[in-house]
Protein backbone atom coordinates (compact mmCIF):
# COMPACT_ATOMS: atom_id res chain seq x y z
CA UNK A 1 108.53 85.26 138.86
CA UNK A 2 105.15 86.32 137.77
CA UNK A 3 103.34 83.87 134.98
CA UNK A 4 101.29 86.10 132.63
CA UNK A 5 98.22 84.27 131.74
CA UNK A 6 97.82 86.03 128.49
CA UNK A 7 101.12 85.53 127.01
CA UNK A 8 100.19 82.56 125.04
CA UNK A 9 97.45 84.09 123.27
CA UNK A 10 99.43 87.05 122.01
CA UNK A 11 100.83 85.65 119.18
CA UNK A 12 97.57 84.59 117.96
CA UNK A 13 96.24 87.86 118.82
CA UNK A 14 98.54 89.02 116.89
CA UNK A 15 98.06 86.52 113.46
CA UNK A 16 94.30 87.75 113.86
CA UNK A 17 95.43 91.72 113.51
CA UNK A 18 97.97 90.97 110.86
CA UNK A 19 95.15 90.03 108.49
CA UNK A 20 92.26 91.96 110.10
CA UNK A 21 93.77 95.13 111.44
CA UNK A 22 90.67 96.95 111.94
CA UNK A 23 90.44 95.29 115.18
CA UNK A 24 93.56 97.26 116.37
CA UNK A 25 91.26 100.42 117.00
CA UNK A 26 89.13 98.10 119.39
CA UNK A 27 91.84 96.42 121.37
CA UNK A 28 91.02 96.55 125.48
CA UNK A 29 93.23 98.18 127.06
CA UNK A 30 95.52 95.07 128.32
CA UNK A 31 95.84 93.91 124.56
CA UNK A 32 96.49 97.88 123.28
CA UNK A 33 99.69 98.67 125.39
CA UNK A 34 101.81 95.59 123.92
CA UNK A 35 100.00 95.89 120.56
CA UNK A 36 100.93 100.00 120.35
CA UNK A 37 104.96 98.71 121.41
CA UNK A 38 104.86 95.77 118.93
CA UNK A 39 103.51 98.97 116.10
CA UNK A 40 105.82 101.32 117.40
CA UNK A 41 109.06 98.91 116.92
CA UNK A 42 108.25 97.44 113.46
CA UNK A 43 107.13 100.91 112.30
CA UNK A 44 110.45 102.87 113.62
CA UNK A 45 112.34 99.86 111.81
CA UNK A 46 110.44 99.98 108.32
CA UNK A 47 111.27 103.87 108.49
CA UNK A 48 114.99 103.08 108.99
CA UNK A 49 114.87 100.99 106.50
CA UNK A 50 113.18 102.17 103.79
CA UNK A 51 112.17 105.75 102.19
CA UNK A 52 108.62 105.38 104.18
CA UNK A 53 107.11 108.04 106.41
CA UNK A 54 104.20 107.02 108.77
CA UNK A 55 101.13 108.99 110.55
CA UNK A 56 100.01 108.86 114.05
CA UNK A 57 98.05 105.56 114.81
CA UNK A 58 98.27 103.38 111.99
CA UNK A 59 98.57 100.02 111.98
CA UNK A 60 101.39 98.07 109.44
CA UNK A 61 101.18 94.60 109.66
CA UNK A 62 104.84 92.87 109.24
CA UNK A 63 103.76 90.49 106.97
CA UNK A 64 103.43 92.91 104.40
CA UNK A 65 105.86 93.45 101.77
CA UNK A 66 106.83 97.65 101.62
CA UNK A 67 109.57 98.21 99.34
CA UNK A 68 110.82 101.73 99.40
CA UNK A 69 113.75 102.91 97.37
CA UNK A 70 114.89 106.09 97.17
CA UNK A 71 112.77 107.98 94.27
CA UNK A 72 109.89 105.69 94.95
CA UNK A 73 109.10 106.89 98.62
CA UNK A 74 105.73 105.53 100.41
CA UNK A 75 104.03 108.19 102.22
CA UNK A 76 101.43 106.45 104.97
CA UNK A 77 98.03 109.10 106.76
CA UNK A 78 97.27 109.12 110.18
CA UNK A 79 95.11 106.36 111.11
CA UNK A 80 95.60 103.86 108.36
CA UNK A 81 96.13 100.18 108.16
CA UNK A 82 98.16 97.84 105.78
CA UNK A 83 97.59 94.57 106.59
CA UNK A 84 99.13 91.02 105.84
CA UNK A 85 100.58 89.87 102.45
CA UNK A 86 100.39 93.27 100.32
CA UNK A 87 102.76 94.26 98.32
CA UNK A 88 103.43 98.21 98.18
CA UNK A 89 106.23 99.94 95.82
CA UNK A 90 106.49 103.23 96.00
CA UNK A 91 106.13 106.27 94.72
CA UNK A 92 103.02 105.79 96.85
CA UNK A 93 101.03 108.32 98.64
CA UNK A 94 98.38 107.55 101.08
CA UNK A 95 95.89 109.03 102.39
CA UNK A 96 94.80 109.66 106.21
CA UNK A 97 92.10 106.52 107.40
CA UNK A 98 93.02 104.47 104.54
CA UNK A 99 92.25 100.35 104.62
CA UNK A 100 94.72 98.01 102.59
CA UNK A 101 93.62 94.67 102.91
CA UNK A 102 95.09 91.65 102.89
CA UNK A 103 96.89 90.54 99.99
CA UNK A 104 96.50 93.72 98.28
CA UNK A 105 99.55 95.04 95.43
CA UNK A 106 99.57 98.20 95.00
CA UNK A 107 102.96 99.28 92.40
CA UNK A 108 103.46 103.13 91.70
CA UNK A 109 105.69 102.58 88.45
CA UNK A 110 107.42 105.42 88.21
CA UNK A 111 104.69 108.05 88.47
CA UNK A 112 103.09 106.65 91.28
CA UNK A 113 99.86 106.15 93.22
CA UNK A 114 97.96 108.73 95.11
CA UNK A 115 94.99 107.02 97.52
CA UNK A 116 93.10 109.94 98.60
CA UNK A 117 91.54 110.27 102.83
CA UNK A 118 89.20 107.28 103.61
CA UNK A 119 89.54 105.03 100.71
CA UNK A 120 88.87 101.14 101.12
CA UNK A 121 90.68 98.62 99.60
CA UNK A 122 89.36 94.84 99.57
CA UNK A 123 91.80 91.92 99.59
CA UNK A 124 93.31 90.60 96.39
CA UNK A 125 92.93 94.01 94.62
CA UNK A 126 95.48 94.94 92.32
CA UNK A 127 96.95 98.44 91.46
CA UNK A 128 99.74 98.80 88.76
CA UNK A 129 100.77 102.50 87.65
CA UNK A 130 102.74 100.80 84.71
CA UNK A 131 101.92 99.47 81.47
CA UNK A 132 104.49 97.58 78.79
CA UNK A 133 104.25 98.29 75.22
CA UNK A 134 102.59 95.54 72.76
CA UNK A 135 104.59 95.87 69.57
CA UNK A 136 105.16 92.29 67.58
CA UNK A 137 109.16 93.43 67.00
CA UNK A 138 110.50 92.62 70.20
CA UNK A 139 109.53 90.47 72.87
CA UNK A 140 107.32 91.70 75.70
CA UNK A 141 110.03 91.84 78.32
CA UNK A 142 111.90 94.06 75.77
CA UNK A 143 109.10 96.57 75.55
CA UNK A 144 109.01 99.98 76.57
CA UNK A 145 107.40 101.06 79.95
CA UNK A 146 105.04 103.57 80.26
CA UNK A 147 103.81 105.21 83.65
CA UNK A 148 101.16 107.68 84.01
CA UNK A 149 99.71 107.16 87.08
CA UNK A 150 96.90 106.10 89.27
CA UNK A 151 94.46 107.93 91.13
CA UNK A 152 91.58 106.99 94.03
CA UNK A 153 89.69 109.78 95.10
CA UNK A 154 88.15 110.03 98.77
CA UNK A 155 85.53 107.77 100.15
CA UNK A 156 86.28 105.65 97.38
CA UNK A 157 85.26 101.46 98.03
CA UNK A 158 87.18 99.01 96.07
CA UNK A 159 85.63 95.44 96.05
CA UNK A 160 87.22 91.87 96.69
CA UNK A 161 90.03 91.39 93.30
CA UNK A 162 89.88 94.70 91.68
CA UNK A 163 92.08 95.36 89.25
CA UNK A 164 93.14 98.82 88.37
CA UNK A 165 94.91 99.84 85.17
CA UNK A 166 97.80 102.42 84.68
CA UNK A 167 96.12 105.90 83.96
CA UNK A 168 92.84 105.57 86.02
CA UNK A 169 91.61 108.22 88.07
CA UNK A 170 88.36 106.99 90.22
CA UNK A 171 86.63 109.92 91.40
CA UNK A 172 85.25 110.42 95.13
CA UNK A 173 82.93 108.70 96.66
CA UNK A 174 82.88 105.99 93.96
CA UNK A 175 82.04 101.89 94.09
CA UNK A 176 83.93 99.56 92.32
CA UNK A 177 82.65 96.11 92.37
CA UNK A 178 84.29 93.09 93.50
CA UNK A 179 86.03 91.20 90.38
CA UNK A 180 86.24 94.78 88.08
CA UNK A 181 88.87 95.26 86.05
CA UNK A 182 89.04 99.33 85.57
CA UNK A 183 90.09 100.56 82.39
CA UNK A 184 89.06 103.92 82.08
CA UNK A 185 88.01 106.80 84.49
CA UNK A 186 85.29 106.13 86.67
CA UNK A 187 82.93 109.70 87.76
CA UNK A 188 82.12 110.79 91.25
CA UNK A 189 79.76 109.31 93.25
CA UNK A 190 79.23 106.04 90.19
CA UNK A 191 79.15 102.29 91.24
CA UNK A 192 80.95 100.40 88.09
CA UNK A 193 81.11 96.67 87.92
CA UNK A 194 82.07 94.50 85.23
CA UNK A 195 85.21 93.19 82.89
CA UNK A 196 85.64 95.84 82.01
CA UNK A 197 84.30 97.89 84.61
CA UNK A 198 80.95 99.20 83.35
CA UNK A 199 78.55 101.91 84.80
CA UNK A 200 75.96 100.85 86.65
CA UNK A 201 74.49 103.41 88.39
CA UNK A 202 75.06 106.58 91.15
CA UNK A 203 75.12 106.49 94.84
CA UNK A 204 73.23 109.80 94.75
């Protein structure tokens, strides 16, 4: 029988690409053909599972949380990564080379989230395409829900613990700094900051 020397590394190898899955893309090629099997397996599971559909070379980490009901599917680009401790509901739609860090929540509501090609996602970032009413005559948990929908355009960056709020659109190519909360719709090409998320100035 044949000991394989680098059999207890791999499941450290894989803890490290659970939580930064950009270093999928750069795997050698001895780590790559068990990593791409390990992908393949959980990803043909989480599509039997739940209402997901999956690009070409992304990477899912199986410490995530993707919760996928039927009328809230999660639509997932070529070349994308999701990696450990996010929380996705669906409806979601994402975009081709999109990064979802770790410990990320992203919840659609019932209109749902569209992440456009290339956007980038810091950990602890929080998007929720819901909102509950405010009204002193019931209690909160008895309020109406509202969805209308979030929107990140391409090449966007969100920073470390963004927060975005039901109704946003973020327009391409625009900077969010770490610790925003987003309240409003942010223009093409701006860098907003703040509590609420203020403009600061463009990337042009």
């Amino acid at each position: 029988m044949t000991h394989d020397p680098l059999l207890k590394y791999r499941e450290q190898h894989k803890h490290r690409l659970n939580y930064m899955p950009w270093l999928y893309w750069t795997l050698k090629p001895k780590h790559r053909e068990w990593a791409e099997a390990w992908q393949a397996e959980y990803q043909a599971y989480l599509m039997e599972m739940e209402t997901v559909e999956i690009g070409q070379n992304c990477f899912i980490s199986p410490l995530a949380h993707i919760f996928a009901e039927r009328g809230r599917k999660i639509t997932i680009g070529d070349n994308t990564f999701i990696a450990a401790d996010c929380t996705l509901h669906g409806p979601l739609e994402i975009g081709n080379e999109v990064a979802i860090n770790h410990h990320c929540i992203l919840d659609g509501g019932r209109t749902g989230i569209k992440l456009h090609d290339q956007v980038r996602i810091a950990a602890y970032s929080h998007l929720y395409a819901f909102d509950h009413g405010v009204e002193l005559d019931r209690p909160i948990y008895q309020q109406p829900v509202t969805s209308k929908g979030i929107e990140i355009g391409r090449d966007v960056w969100l920073g470390a613990h963004v927060g975005i709020k039901d109704g946003v659109k973020v327009g391409d190519h625009a900077v969010v700094g770490m610790n925003s909360m987003v309240t409003k719709n942010v223009e093409e090409y701006s860098i907003v900051a703040g509590n609420p998320a203020r403009f600061i100035r463009y990337r042009k």
